[in-house]
PDB file of N, CA and C in Angstrom:
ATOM      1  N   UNK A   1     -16.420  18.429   7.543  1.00  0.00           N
ATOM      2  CA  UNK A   1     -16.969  17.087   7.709  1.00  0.00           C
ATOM      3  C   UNK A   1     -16.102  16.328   8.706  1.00  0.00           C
ATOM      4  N   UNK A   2     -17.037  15.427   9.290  1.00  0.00           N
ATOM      5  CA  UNK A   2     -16.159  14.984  10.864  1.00  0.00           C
ATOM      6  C   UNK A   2     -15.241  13.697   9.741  1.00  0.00           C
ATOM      7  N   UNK A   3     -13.954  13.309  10.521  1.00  0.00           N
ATOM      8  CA  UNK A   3     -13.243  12.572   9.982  1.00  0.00           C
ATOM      9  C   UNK A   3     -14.095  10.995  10.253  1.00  0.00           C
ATOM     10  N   UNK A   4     -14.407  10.846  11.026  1.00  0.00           N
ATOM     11  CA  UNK A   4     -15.345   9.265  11.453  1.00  0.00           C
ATOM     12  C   UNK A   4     -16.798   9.496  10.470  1.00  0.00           C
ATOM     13  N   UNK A   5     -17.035  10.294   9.469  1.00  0.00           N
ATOM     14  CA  UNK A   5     -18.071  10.011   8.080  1.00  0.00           C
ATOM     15  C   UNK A   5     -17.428  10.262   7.257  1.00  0.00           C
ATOM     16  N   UNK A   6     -17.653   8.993   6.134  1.00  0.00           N
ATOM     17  CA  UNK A   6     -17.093   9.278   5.608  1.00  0.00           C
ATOM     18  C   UNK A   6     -17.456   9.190   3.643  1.00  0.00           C
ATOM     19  N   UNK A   7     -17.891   9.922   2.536  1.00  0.00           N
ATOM     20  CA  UNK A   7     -18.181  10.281   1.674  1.00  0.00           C
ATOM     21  C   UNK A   7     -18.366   8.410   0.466  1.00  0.00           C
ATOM     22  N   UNK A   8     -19.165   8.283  -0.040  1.00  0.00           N
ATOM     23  CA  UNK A   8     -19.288   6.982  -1.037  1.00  0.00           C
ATOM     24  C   UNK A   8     -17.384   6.307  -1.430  1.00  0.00           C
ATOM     25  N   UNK A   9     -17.235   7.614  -1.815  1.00  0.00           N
ATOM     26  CA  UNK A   9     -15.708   7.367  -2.462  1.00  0.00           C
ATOM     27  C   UNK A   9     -14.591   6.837  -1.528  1.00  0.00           C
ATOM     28  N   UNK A  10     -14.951   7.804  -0.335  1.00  0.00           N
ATOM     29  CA  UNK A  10     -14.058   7.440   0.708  1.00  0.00           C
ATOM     30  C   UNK A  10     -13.852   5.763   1.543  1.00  0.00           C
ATOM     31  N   UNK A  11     -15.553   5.836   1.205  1.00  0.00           N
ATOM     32  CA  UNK A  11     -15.911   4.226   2.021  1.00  0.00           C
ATOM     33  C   UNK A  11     -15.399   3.255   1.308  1.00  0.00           C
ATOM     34  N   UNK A  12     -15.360   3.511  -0.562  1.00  0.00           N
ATOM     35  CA  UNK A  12     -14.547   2.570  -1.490  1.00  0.00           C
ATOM     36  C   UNK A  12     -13.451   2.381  -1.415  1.00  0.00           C
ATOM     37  N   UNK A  13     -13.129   3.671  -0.727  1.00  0.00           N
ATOM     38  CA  UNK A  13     -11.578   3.209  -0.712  1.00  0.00           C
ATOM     39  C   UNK A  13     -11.007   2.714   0.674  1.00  0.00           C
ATOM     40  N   UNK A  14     -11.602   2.781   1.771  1.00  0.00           N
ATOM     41  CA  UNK A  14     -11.775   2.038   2.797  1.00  0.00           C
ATOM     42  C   UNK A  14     -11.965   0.381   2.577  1.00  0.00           C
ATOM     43  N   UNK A  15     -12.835   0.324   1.910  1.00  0.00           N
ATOM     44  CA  UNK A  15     -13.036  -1.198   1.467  1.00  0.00           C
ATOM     45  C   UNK A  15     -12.641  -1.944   0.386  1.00  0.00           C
ATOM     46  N   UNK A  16     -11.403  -1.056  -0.014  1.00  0.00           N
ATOM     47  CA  UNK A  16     -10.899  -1.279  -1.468  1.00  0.00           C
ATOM     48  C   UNK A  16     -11.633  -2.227  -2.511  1.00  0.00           C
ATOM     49  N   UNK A  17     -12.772  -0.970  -2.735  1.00  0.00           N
ATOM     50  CA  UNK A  17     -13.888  -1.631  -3.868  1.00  0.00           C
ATOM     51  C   UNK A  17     -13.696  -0.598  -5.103  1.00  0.00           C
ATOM     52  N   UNK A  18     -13.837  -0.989  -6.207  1.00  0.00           N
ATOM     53  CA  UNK A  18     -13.511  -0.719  -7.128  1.00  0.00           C
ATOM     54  C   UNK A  18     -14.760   0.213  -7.749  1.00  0.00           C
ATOM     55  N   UNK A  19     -15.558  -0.398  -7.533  1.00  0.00           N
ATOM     56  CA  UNK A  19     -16.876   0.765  -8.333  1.00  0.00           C
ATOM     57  C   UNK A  19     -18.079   0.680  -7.692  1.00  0.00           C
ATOM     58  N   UNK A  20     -19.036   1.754  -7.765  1.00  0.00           N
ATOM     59  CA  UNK A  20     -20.221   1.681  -7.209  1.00  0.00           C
ATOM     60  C   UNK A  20     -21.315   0.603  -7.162  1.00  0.00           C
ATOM     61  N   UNK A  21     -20.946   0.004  -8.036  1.00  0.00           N
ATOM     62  CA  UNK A  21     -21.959  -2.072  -7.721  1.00  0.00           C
ATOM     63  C   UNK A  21     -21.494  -2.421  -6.808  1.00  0.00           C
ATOM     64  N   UNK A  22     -20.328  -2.566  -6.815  1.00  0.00           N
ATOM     65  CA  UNK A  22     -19.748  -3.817  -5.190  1.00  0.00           C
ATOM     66  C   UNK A  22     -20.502  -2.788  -4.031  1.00  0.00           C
ATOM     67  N   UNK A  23     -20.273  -1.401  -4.254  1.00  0.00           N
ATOM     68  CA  UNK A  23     -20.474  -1.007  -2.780  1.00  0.00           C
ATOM     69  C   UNK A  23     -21.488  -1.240  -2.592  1.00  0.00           C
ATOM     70  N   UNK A  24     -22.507  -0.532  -3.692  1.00  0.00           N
ATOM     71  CA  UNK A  24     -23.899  -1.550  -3.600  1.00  0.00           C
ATOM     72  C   UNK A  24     -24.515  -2.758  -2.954  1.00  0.00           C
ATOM     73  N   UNK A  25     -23.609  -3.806  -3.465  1.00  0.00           N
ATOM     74  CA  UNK A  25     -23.847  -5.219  -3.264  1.00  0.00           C
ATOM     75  C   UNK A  25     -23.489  -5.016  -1.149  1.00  0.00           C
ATOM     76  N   UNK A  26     -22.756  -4.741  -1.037  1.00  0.00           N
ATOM     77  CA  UNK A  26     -22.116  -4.532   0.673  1.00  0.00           C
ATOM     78  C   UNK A  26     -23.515  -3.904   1.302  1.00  0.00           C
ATOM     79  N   UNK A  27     -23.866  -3.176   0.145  1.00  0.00           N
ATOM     80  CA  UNK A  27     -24.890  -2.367   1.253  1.00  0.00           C
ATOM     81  C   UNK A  27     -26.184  -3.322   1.343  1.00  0.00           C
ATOM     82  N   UNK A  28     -26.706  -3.732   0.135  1.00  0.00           N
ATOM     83  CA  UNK A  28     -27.712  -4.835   0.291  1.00  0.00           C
ATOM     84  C   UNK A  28     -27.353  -6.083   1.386  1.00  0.00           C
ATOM     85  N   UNK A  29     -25.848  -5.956   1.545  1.00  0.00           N
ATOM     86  CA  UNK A  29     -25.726  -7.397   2.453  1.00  0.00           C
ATOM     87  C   UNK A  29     -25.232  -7.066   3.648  1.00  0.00           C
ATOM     88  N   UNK A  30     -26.119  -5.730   4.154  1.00  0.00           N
ATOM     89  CA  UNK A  30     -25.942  -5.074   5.195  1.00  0.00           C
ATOM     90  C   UNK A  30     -25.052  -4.032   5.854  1.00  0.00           C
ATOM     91  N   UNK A  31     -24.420  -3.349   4.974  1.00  0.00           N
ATOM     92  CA  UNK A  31     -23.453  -2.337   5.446  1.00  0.00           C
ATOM     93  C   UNK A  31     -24.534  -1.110   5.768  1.00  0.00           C
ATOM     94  N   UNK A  32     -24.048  -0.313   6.885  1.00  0.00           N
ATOM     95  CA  UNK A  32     -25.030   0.484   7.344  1.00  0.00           C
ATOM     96  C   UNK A  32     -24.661   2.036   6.909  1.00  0.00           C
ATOM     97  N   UNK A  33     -25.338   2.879   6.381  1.00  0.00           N
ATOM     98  CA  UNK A  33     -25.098   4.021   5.813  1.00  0.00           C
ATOM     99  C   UNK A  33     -26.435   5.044   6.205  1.00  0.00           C
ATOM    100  N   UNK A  34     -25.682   5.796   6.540  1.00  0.00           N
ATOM    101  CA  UNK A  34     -26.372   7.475   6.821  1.00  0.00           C
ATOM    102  C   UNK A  34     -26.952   7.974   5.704  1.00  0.00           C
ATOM    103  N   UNK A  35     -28.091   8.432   5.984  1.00  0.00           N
ATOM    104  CA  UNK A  35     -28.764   8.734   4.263  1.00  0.00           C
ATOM    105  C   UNK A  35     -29.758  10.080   5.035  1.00  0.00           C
ATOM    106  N   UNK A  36     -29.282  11.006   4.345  1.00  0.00           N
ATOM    107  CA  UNK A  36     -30.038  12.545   4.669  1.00  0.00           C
ATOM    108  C   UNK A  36     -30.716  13.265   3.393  1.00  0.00           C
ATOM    109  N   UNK A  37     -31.593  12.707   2.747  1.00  0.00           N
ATOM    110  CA  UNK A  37     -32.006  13.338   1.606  1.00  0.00           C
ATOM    111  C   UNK A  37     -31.191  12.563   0.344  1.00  0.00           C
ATOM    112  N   UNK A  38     -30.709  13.436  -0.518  1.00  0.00           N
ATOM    113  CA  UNK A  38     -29.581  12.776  -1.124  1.00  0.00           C
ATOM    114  C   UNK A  38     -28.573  12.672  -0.541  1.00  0.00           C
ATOM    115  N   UNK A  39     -28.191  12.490   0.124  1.00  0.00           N
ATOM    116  CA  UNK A  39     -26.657  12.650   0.446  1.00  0.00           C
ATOM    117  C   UNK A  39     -26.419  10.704   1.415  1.00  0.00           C
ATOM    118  N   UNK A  40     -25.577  10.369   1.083  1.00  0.00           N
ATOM    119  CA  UNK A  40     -25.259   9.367   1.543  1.00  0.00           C
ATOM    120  C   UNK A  40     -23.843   8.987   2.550  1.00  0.00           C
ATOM    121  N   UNK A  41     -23.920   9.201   3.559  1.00  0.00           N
ATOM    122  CA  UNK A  41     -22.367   9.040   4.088  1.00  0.00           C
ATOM    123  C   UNK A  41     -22.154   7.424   5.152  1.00  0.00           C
ATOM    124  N   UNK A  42     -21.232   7.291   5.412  1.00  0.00           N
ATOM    125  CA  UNK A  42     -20.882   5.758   6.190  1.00  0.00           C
ATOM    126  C   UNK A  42     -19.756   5.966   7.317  1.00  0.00           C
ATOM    127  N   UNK A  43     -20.307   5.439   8.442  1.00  0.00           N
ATOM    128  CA  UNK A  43     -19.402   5.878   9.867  1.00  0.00           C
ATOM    129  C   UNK A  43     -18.247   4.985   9.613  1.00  0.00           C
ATOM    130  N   UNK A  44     -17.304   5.169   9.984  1.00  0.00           N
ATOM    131  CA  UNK A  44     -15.968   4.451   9.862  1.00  0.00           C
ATOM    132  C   UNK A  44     -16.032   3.330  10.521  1.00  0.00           C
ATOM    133  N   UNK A  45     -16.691   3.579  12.251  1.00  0.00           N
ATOM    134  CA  UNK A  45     -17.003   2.158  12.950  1.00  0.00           C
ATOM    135  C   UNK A  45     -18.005   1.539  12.335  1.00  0.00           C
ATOM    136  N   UNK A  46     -19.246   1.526  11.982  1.00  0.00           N
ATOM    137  CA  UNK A  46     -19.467   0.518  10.689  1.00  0.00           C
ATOM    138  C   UNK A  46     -18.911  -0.113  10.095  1.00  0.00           C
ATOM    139  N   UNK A  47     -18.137   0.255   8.917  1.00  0.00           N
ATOM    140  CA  UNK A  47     -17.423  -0.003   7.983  1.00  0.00           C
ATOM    141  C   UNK A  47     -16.666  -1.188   9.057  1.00  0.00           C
ATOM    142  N   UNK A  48     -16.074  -0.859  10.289  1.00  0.00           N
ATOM    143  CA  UNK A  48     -14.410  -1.562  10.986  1.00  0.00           C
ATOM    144  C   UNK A  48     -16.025  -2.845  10.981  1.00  0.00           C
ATOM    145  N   UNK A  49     -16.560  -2.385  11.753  1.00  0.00           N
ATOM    146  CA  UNK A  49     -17.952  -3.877  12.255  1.00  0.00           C
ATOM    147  C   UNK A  49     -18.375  -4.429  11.387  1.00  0.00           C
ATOM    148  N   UNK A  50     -18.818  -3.971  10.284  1.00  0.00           N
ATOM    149  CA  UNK A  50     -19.219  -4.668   8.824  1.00  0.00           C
ATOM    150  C   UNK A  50     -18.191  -5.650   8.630  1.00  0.00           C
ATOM    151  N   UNK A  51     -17.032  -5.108   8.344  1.00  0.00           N
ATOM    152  CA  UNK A  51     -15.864  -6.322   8.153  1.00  0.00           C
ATOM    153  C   UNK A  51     -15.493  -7.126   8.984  1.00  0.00           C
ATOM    154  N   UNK A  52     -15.568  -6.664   9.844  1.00  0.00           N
ATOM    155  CA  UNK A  52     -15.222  -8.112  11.197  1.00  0.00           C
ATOM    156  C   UNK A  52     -16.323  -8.836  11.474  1.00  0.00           C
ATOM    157  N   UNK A  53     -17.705  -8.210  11.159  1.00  0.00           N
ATOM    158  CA  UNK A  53     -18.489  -9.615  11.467  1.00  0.00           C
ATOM    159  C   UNK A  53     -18.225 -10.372  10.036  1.00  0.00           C
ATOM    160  N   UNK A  54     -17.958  -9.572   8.814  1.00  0.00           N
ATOM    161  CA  UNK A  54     -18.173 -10.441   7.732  1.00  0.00           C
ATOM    162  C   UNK A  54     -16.667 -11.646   7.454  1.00  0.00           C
ATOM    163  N   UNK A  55     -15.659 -11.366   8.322  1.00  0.00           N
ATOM    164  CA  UNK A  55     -14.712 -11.906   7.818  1.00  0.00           C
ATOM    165  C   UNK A  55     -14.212 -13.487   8.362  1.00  0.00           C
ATOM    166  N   UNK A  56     -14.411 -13.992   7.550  1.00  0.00           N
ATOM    167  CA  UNK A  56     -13.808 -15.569   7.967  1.00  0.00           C
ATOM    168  C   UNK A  56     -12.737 -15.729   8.635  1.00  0.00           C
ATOM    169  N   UNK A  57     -12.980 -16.333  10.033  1.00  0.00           N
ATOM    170  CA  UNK A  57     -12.204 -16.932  10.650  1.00  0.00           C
ATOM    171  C   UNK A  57     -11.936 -18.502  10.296  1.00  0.00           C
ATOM    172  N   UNK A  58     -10.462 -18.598  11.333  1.00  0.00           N
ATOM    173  CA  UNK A  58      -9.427 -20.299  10.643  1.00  0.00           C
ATOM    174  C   UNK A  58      -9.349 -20.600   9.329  1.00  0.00           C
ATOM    175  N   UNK A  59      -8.894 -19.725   9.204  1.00  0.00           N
ATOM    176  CA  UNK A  59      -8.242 -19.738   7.600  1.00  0.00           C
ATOM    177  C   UNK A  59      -9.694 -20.310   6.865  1.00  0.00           C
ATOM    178  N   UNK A  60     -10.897 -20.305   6.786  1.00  0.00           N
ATOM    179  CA  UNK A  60     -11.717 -20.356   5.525  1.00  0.00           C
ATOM    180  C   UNK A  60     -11.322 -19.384   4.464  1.00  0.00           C
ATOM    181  N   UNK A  61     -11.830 -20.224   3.218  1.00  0.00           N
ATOM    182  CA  UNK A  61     -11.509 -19.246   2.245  1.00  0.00           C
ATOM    183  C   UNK A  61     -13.161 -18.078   2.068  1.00  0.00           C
ATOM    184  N   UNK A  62     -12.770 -17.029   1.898  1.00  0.00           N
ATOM    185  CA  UNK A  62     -14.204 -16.416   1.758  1.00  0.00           C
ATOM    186  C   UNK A  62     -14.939 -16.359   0.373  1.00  0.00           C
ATOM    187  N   UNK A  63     -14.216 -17.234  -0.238  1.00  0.00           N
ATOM    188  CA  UNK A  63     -15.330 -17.226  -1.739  1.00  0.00           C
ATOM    189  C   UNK A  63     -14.769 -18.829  -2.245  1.00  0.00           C
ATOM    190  N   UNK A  64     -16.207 -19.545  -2.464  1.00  0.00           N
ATOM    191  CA  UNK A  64     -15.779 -20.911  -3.117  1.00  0.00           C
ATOM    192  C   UNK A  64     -16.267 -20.808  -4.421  1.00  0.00           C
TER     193      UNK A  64
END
């Protein structure tokens, strides 16, 4: 398996998420994932773009 896909577990721990709901929730709020039948995998540059568009700039806090 190429190192830039990368496995459900792997992406959790990339996004230091704790269990399969949050990743869930990321994916409903647009994280982009490879889906071949069953199998589900997530490109690493995703994952880097997912977070940088999602992340608050000048110090906002990201949860009120």
């Amino acid at each position: 398996m190429s190192q830039d896909v990368l496995t459900r577990k792997q992406a959790m721990d990339a996004l230091n998420v704790k269990d399969y709901r949050t990743l869930n929730k990321l994916i409903e709020a647009g994280l982009p994932v490879i889906q071949a039948g069953s199998y589900v995998r997530f490109s690493k540059s995703d994952i880097s773009a997912f977070l940088e568009k999602h992340t608050k700039k000048g110090g906002e806090a990201a949860c009120k």
